[in-house]
Protein backbone atom coordinates (compact mmCIF):
# COMPACT_ATOMS: atom_id res chain seq x y z
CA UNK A 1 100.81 135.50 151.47
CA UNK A 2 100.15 138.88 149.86
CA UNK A 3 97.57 139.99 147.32
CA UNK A 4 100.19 139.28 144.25
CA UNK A 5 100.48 135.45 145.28
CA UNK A 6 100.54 133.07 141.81
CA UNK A 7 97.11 132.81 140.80
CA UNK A 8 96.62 129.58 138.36
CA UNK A 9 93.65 128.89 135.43
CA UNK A 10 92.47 124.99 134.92
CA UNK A 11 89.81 123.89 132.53
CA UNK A 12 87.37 121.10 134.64
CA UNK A 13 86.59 118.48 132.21
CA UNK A 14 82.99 117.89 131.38
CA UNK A 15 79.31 118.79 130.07
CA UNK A 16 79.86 121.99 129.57
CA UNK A 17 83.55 122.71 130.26
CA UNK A 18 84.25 124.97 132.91
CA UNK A 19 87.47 127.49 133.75
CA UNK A 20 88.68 127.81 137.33
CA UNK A 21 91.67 130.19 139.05
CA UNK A 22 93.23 128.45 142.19
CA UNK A 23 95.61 129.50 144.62
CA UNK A 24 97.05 128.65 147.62
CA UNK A 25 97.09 125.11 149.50
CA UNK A 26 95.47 123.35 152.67
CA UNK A 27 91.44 123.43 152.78
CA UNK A 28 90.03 124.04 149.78
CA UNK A 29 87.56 127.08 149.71
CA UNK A 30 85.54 127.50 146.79
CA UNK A 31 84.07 130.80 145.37
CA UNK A 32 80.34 131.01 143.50
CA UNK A 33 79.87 134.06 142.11
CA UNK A 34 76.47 136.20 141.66
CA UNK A 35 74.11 136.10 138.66
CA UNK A 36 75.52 138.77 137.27
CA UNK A 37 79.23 138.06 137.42
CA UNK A 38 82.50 135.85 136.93
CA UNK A 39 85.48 133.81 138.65
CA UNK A 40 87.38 137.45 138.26
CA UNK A 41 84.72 139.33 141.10
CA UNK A 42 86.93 137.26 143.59
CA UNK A 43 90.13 138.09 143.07
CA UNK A 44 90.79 139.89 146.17
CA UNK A 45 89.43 137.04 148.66
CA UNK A 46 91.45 134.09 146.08
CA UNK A 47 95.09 135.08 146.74
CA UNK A 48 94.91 137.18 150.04
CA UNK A 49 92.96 133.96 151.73
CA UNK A 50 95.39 131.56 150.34
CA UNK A 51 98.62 132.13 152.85
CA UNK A 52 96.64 128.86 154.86
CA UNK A 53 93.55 127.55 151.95
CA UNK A 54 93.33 126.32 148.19
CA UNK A 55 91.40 129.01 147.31
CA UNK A 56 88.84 128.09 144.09
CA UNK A 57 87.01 130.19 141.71
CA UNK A 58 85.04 129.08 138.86
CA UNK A 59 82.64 130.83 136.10
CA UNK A 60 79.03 129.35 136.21
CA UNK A 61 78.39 127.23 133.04
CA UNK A 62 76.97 130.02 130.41
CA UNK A 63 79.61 132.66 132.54
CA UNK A 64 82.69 133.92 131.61
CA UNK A 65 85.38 131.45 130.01
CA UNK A 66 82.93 128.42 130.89
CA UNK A 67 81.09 126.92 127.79
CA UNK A 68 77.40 127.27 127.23
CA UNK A 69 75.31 124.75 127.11
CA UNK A 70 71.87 123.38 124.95
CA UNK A 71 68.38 123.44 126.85
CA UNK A 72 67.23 125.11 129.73
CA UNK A 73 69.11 125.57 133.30
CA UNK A 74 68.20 124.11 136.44
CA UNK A 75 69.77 124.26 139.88
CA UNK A 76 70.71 120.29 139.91
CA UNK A 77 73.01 121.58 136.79
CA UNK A 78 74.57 123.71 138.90
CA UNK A 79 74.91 121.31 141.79
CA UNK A 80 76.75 118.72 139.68
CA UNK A 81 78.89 121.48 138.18
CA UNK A 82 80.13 122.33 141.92
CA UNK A 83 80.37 118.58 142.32
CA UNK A 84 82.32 118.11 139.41
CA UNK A 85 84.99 121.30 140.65
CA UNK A 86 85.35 119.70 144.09
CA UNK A 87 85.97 116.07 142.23
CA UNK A 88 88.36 118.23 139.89
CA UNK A 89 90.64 119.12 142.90
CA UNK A 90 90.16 115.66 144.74
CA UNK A 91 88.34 117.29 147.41
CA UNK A 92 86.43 115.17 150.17
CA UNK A 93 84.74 118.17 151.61
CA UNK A 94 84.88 121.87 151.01
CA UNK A 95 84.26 125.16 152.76
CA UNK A 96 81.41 126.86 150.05
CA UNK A 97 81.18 130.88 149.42
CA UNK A 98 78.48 131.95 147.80
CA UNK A 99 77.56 135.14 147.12
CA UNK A 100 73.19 136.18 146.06
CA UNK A 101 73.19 133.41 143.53
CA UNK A 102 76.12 132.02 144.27
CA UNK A 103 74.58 131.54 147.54
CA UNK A 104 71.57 129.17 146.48
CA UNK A 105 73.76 126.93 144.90
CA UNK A 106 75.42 126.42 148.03
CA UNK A 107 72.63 125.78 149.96
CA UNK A 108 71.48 123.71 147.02
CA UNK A 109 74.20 121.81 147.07
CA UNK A 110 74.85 120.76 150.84
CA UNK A 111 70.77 119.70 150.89
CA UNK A 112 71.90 116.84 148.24
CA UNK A 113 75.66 115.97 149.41
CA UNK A 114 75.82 117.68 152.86
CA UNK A 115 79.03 115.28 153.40
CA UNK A 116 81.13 117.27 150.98
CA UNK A 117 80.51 120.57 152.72
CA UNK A 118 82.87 121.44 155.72
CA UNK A 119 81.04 125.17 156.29
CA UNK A 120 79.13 128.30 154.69
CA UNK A 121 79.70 131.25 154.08
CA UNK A 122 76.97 132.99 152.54
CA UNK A 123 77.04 136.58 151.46
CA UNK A 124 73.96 139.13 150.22
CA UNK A 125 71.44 136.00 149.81
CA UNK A 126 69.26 133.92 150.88
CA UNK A 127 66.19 131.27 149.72
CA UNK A 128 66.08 133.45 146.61
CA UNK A 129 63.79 135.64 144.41
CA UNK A 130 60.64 132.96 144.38
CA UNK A 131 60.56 132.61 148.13
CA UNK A 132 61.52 136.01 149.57
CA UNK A 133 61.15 138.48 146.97
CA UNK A 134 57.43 139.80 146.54
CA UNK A 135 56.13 139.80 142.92
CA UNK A 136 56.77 143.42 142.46
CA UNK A 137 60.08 143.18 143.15
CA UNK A 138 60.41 140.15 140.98
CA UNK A 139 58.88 142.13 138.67
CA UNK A 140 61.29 144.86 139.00
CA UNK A 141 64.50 142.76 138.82
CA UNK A 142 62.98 140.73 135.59
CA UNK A 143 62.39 144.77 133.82
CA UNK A 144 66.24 145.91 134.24
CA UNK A 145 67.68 142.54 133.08
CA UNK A 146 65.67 140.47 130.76
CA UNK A 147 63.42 143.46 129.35
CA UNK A 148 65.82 144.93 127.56
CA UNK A 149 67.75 141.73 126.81
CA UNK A 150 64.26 140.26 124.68
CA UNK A 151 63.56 143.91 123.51
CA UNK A 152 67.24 143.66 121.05
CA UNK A 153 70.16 145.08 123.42
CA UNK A 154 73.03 143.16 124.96
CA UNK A 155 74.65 142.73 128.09
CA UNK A 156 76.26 145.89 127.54
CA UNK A 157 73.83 148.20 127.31
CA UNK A 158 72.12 147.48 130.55
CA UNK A 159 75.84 146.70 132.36
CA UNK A 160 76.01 150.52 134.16
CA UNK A 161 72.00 150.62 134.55
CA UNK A 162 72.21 147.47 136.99
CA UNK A 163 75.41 147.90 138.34
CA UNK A 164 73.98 151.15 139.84
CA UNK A 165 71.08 149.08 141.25
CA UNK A 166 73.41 147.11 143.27
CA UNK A 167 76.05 149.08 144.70
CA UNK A 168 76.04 151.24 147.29
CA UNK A 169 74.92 155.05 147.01
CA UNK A 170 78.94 155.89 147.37
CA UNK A 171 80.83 153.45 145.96
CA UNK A 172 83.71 153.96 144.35
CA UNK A 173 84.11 154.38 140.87
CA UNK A 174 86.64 152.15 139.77
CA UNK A 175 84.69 149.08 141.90
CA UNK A 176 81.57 150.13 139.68
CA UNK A 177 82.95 150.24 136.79
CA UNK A 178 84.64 146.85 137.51
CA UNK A 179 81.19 145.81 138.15
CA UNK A 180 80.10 147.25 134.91
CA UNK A 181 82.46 144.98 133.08
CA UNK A 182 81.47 141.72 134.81
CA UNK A 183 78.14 142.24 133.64
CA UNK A 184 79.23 143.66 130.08
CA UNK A 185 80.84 140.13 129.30
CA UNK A 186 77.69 138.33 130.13
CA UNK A 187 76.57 135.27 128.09
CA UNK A 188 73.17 136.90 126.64
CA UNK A 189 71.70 133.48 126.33
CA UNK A 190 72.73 131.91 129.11
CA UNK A 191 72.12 135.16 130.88
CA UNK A 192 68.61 135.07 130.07
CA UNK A 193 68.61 130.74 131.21
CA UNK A 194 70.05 131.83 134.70
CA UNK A 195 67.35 134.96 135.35
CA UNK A 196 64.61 132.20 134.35
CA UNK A 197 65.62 129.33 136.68
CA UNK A 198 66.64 131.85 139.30
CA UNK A 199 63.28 133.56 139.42
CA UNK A 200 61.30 130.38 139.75
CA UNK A 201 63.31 127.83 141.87
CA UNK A 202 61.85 127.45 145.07
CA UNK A 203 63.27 124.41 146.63
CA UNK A 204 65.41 125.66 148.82
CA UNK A 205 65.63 125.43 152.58
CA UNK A 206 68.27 126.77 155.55
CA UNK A 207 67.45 123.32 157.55
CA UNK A 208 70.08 121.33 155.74
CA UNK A 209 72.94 123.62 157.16
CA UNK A 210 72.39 123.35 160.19
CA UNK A 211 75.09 120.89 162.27
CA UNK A 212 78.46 123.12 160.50
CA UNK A 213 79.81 126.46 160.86
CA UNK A 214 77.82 129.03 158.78
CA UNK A 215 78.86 133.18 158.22
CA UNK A 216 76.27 135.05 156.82
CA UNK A 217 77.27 138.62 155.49
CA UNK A 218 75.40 141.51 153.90
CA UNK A 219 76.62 144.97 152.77
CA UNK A 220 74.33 147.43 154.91
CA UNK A 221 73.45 149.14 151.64
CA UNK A 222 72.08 145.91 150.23
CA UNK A 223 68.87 147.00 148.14
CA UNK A 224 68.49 143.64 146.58
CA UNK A 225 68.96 141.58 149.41
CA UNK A 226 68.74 143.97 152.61
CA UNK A 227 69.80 143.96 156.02
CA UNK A 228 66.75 142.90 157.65
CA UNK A 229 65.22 140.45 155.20
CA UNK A 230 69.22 138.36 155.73
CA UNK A 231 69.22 138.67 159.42
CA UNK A 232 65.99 137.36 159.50
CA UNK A 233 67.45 134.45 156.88
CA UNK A 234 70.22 134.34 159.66
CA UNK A 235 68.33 133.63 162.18
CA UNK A 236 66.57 130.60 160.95
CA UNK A 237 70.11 128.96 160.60
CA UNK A 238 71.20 127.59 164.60
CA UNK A 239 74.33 128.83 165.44
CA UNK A 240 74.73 130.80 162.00
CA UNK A 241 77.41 134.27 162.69
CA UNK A 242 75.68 137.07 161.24
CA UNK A 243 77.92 140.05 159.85
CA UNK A 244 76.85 143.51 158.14
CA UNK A 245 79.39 145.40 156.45
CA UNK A 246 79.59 149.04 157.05
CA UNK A 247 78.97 151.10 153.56
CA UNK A 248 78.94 147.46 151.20
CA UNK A 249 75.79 147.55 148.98
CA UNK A 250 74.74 143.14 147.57
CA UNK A 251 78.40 142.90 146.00
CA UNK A 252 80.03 142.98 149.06
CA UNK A 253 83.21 141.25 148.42
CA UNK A 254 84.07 143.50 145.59
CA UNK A 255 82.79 146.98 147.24
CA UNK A 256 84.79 146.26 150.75
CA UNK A 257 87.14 143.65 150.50
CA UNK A 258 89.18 144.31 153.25
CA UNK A 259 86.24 143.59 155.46
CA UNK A 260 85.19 140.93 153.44
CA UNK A 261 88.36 139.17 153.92
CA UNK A 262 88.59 139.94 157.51
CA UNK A 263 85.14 138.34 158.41
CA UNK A 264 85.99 134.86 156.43
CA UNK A 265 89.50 135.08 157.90
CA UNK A 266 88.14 135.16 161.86
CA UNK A 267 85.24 132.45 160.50
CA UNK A 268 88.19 130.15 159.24
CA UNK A 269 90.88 130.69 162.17
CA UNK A 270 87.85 130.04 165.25
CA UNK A 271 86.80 126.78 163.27
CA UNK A 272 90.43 125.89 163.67
């Protein structure tokens, strides 16, 4: 199926509502985007993937056309949002792709229902910023984002400040600026929820993938997430593929998507 295959919106019932884009049939695959994006940063992998898979992406609760929501966030709201999207397309198990943040929830998720999750793909993450990141570079993340966020501006002022910090060196401009606008349209409250939770949750664990087919990818520009600190996140997964892409800083999908697709493409078609 080519890139300009039908690509179809549905509103998931629920506290909060959420907004998904489908495509495709078969196995459904669903997309989690990164802290600082949307459902949109997948648009290459939902219709060029779906020639053979139901290809899902949703925005986060507090993201994009989702609603926000009252109280603080924790991760078990994100795990029975994912719950809720699988229930939504009357899926029994599902292949999960998570990228950074995205990622977590994944491996969040298949800890507490490991019986809905047929494999993983898991892209520029891994246990996340309270167990891998030092406190300087907690400390560093927390200054570009929420800093300037509490200090008065919005979402838009600091959109080409951390979009720089997380591409690669030469990527191209119209991907940036893409980037740019993900992270323009950001809730600011629910913004500033996510980069709380996200910077303290430290529950996670690799040991509940093992037993099913897991791809981990990072861009080899990755300054967030980098090469080394993933393969050594790879490594604690048994029988986990491990793939760097060539010139991809942490959004990987979106900065080469053509290797991107290729790597979850060979994942799917060997698992048969």
């Amino acid at each position: 199926m080519s890139d300009t295959a039908a690509v179809h919106t549905v509103h998931i019932a629920g506290a909060p509502p959420l907004v998904a884009d489908y495509c495709g049939q078969g196995e459904p695959v669903i997309f989690l985007h990164g802290i600082g994006g949307n459902r949109g940063n997948w648009r290459a992998q939902l219709a060029t993937l779906s020639d053979r898979l139901l290809t899902v992406a949703y925005d986060t609760r507090g993201y994009g056309d989702s609603d926000d929501y009252d109280g603080p966030l924790a991760m078990r709201d994100l795990r029975s949002d994912l719950l809720r999207v699988l229930d939504h397309f009357a899926a029994r198990q599902a292949h999960l792709v998570g990228l950074s943040m995205g990622g977590m929830v994944a491996l969040d998720f298949v800890a507490h229902y490991p019986d809905r999750v047929r494999s993983l793909v898991l892209a520029d993450t891994s246990l996340g910023p309270a167990q891998d990141f030092s406190a300087v570079e907690i400390e560093d993340f927390l200054r570009l984002r929420r800093a300037p966020l509490e200090a008065g501006q919005s979402p838009v002022d600091i959109a080409a400040s951390v979009a720089a910090s997380l591409v690669a060196p030469d990527c191209e401009l119209a991907v940036r600026l893409e980037l740019e606008a993900s992270i323009a349209r950001l809730h600011r409250d629910s913004y500033l929820k996510t980069l709380d939770m996200i910077t303290r949750h430290r529950d996670l664990t690799a040991a509940a993938v093992a037993g099913r087919p897991t791809l981990v990818i990072v861009g080899s520009e990755d300054r967030l997430t980098p090469p080394a600190r993933v393969r050594d996140f790879a490594a604690t997964i048994p029988g986990a593929r491990f793939v760097e892409i060539r010139g991809a800083g942490h959004l990987s999908n979106l900065e080469r998507p053509a290797e991107f697709n290729r790597a979850l493409r060979h994942f799917y078609t060997d698992m048969g």
